[in-house]
N, C-alpha and C. Protein backbone atom coordinates (compact mmCIF):
# COMPACT_ATOMS: atom_id res chain seq x y z
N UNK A 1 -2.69 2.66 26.46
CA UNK A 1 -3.26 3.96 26.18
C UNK A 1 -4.27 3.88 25.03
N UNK A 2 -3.91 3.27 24.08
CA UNK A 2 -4.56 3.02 22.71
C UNK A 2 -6.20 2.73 23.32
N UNK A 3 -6.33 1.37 23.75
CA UNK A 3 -7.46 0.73 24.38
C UNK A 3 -8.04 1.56 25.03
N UNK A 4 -7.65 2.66 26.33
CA UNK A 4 -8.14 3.13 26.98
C UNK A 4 -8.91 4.60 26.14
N UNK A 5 -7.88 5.20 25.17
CA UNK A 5 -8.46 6.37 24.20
C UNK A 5 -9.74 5.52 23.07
N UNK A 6 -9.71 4.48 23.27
CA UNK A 6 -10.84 3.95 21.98
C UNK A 6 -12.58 3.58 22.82
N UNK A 7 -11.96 3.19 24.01
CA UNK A 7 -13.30 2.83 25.25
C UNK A 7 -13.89 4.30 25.02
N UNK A 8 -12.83 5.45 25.65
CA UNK A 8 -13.59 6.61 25.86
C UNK A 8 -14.23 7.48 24.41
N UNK A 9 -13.73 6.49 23.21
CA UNK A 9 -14.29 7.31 21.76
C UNK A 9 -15.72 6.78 21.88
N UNK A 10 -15.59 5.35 21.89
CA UNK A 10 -16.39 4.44 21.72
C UNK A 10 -17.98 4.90 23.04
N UNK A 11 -17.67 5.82 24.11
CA UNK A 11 -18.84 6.22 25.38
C UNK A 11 -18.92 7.33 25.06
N UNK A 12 -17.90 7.67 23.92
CA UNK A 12 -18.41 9.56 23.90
C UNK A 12 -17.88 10.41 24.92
N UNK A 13 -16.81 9.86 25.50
CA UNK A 13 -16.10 10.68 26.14
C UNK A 13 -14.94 11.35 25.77
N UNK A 14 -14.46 10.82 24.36
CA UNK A 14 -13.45 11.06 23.49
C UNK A 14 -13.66 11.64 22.37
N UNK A 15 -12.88 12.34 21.70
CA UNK A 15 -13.52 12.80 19.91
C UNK A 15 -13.64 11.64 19.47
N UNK A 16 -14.89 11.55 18.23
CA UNK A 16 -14.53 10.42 17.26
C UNK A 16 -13.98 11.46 15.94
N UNK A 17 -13.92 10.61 14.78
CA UNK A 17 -13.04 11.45 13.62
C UNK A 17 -13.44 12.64 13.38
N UNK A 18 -14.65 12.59 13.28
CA UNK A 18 -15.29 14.11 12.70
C UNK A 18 -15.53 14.75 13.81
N UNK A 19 -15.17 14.78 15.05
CA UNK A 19 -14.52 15.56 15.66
C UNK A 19 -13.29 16.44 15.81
N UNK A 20 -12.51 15.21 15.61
CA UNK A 20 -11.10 15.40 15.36
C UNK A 20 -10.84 16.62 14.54
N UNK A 21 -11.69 15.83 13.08
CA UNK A 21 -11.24 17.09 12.27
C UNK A 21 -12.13 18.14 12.04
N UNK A 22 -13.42 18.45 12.66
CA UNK A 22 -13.43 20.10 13.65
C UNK A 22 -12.52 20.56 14.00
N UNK A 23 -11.64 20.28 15.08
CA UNK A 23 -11.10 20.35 16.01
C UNK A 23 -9.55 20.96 14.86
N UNK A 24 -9.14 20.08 13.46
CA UNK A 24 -7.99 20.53 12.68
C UNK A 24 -7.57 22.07 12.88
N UNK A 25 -8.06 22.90 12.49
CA UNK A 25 -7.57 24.26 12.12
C UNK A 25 -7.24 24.92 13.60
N UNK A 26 -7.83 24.76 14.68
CA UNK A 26 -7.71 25.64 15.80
C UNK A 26 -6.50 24.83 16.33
N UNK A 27 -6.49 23.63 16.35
CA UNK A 27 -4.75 22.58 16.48
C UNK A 27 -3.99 23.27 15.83
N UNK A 28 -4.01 23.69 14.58
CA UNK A 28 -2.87 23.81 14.26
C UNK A 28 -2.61 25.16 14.24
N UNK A 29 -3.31 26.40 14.76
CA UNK A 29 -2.98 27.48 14.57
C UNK A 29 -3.10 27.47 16.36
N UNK A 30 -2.82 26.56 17.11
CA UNK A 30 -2.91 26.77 18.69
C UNK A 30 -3.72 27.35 19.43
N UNK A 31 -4.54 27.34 19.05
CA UNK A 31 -5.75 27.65 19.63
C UNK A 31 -6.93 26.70 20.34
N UNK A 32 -6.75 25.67 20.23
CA UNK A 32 -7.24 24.70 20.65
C UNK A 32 -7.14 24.35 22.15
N UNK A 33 -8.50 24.81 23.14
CA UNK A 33 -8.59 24.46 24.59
C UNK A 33 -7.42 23.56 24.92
N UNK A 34 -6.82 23.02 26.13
CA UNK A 34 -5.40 22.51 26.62
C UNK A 34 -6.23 20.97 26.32
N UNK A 35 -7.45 21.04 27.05
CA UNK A 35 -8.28 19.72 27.31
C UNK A 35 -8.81 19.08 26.11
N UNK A 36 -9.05 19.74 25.11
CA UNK A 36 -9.40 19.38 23.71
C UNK A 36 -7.92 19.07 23.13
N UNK A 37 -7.10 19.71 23.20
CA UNK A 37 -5.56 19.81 22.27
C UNK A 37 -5.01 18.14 23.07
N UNK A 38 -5.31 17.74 24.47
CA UNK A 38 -5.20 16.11 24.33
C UNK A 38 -5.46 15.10 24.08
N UNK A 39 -7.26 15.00 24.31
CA UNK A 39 -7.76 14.10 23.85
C UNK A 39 -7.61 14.19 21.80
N UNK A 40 -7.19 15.37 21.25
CA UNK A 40 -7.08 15.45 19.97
C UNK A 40 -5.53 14.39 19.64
N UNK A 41 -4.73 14.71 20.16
CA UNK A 41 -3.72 14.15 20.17
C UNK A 41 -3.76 13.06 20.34
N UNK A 42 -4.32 12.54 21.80
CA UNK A 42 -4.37 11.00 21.52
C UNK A 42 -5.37 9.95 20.96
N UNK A 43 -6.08 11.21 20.41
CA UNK A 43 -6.63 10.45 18.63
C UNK A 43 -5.89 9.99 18.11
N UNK A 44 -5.74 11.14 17.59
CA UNK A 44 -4.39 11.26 16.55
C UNK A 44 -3.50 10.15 16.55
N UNK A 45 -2.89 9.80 17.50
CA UNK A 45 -2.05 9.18 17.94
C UNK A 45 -2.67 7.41 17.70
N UNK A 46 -3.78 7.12 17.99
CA UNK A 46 -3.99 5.88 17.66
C UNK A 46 -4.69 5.68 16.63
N UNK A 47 -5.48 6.31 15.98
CA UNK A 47 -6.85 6.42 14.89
C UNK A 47 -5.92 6.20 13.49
N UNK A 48 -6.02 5.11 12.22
CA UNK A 48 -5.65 4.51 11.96
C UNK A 48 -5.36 5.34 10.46
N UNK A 49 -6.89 6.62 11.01
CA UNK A 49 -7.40 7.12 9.47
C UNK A 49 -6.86 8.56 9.95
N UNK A 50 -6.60 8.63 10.72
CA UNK A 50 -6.91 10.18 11.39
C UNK A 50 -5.37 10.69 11.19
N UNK A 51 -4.29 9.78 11.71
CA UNK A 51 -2.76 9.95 11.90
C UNK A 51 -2.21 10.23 10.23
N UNK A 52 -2.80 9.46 9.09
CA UNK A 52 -1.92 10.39 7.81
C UNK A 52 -2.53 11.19 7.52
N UNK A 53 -4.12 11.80 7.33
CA UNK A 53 -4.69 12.83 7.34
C UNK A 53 -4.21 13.90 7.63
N UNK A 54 -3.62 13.98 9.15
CA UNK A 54 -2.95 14.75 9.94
C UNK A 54 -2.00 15.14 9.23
N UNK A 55 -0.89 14.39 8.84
CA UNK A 55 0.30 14.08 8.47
C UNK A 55 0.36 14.82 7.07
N UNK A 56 -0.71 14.69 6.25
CA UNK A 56 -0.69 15.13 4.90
C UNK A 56 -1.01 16.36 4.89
N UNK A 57 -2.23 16.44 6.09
CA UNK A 57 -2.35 18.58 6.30
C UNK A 57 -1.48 18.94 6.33
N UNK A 58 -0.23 18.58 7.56
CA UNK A 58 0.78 19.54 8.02
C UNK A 58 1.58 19.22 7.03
N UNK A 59 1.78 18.14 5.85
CA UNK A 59 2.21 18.48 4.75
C UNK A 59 2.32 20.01 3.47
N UNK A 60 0.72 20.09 3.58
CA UNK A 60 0.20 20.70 2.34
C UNK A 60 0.75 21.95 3.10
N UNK A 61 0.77 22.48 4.46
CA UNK A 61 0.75 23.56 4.98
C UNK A 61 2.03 24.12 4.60
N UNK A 62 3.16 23.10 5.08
CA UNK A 62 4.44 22.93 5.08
C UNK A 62 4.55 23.65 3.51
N UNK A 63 4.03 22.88 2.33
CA UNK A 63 4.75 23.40 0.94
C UNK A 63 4.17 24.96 0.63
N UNK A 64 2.41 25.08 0.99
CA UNK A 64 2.40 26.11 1.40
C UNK A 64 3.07 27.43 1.34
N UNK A 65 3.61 27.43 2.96
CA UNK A 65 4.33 28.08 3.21
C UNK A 65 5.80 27.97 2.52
N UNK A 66 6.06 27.14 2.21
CA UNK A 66 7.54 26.98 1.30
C UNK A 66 7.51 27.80 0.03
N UNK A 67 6.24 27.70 -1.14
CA UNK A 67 5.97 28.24 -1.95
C UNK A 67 5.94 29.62 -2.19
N UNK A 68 5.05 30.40 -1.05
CA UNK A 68 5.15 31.71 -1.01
C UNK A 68 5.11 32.52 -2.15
N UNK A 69 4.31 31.86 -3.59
CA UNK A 69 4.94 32.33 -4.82
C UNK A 69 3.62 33.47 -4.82
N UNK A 70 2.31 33.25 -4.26
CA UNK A 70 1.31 34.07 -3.77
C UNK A 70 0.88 34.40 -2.70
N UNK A 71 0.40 35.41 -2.60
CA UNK A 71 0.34 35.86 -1.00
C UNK A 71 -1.08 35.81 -0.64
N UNK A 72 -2.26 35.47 -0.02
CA UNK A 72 -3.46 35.04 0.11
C UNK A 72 -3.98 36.61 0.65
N UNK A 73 -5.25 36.62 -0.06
CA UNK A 73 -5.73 38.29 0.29
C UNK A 73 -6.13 38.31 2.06
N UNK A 74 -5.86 39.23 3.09
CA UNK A 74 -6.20 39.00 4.25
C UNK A 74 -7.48 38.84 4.05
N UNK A 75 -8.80 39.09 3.57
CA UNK A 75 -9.51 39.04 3.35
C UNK A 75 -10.38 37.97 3.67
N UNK A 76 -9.67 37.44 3.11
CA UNK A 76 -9.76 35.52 2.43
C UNK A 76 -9.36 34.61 3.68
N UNK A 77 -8.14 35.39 4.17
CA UNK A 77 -7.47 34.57 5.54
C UNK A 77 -8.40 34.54 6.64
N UNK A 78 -8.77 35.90 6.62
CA UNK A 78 -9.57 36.27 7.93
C UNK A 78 -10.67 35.68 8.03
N UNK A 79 -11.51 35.56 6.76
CA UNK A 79 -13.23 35.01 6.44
C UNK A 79 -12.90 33.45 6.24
N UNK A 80 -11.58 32.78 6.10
CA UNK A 80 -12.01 31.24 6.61
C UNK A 80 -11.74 31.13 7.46
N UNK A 81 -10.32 31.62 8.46
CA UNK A 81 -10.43 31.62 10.13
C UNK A 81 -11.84 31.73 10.93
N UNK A 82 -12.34 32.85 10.57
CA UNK A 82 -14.07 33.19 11.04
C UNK A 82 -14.77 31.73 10.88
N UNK A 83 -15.00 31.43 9.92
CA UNK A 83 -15.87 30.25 9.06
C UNK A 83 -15.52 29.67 10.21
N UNK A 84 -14.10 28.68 10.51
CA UNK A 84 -14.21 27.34 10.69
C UNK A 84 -13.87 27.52 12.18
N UNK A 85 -13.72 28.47 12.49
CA UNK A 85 -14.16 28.85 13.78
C UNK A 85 -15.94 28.90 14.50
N UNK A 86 -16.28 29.56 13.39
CA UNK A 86 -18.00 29.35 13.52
C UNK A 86 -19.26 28.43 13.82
N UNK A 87 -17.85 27.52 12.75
CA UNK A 87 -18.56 26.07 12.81
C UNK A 87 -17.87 25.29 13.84
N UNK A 88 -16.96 25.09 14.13
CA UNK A 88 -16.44 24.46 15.24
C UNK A 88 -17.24 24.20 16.28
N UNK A 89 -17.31 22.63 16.85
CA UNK A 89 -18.58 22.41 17.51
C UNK A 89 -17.91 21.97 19.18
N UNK A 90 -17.66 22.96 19.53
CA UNK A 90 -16.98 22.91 20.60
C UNK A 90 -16.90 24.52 21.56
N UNK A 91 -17.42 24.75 22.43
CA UNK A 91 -17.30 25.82 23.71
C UNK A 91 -16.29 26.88 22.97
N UNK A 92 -16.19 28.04 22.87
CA UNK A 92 -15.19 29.02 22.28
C UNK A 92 -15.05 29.46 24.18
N UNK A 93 -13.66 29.80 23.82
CA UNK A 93 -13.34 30.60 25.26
C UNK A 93 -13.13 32.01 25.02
């Protein structure tokens, strides 16, 4: 699988990293096309740089939400959802 996800990074048929992490915020809030949410994954899954990256987001998110000691203005929530949605370089459905 590895080999076969690195051929298709390597022709551009696959994300490369800075794809990938476009692709971060709409992954993790599920929003991410079915067809994008695999080939993201099996980035993820072999990319050497990409897998603790990953690992350390859904970290920070994790304490995050554990912390709860402030509550983020919707404001703020809504206008970087927008943002990195905006920029996201990928088909919106």
């Amino acid at each position: 699988m590895k080999i076969v996800t690195l051929i298709k990074t390597m022709l551009g048929l696959a994300p490369n990293c800075e794809k990938v992490n476009q692709f971060l915020g709409d992954y993790m809030d599920g929003s991410l096309p079915e067809n994008l949410r695999t080939q993201f994954e099996e980035h993820i899954a072999m990319c050497k740089c990409c897998k603790p990256y990953m690992e350390q987001y859904q970290r920070t998110i994790e304490w995050t939400h554990d912390c709860r000691c402030n509550e983020l203005p919707e404001e703020l929530v809504e206008h970087t959802i927008s943002f990195l949605r905006k920029n996201a370089d990928y088909p919106q459905s």
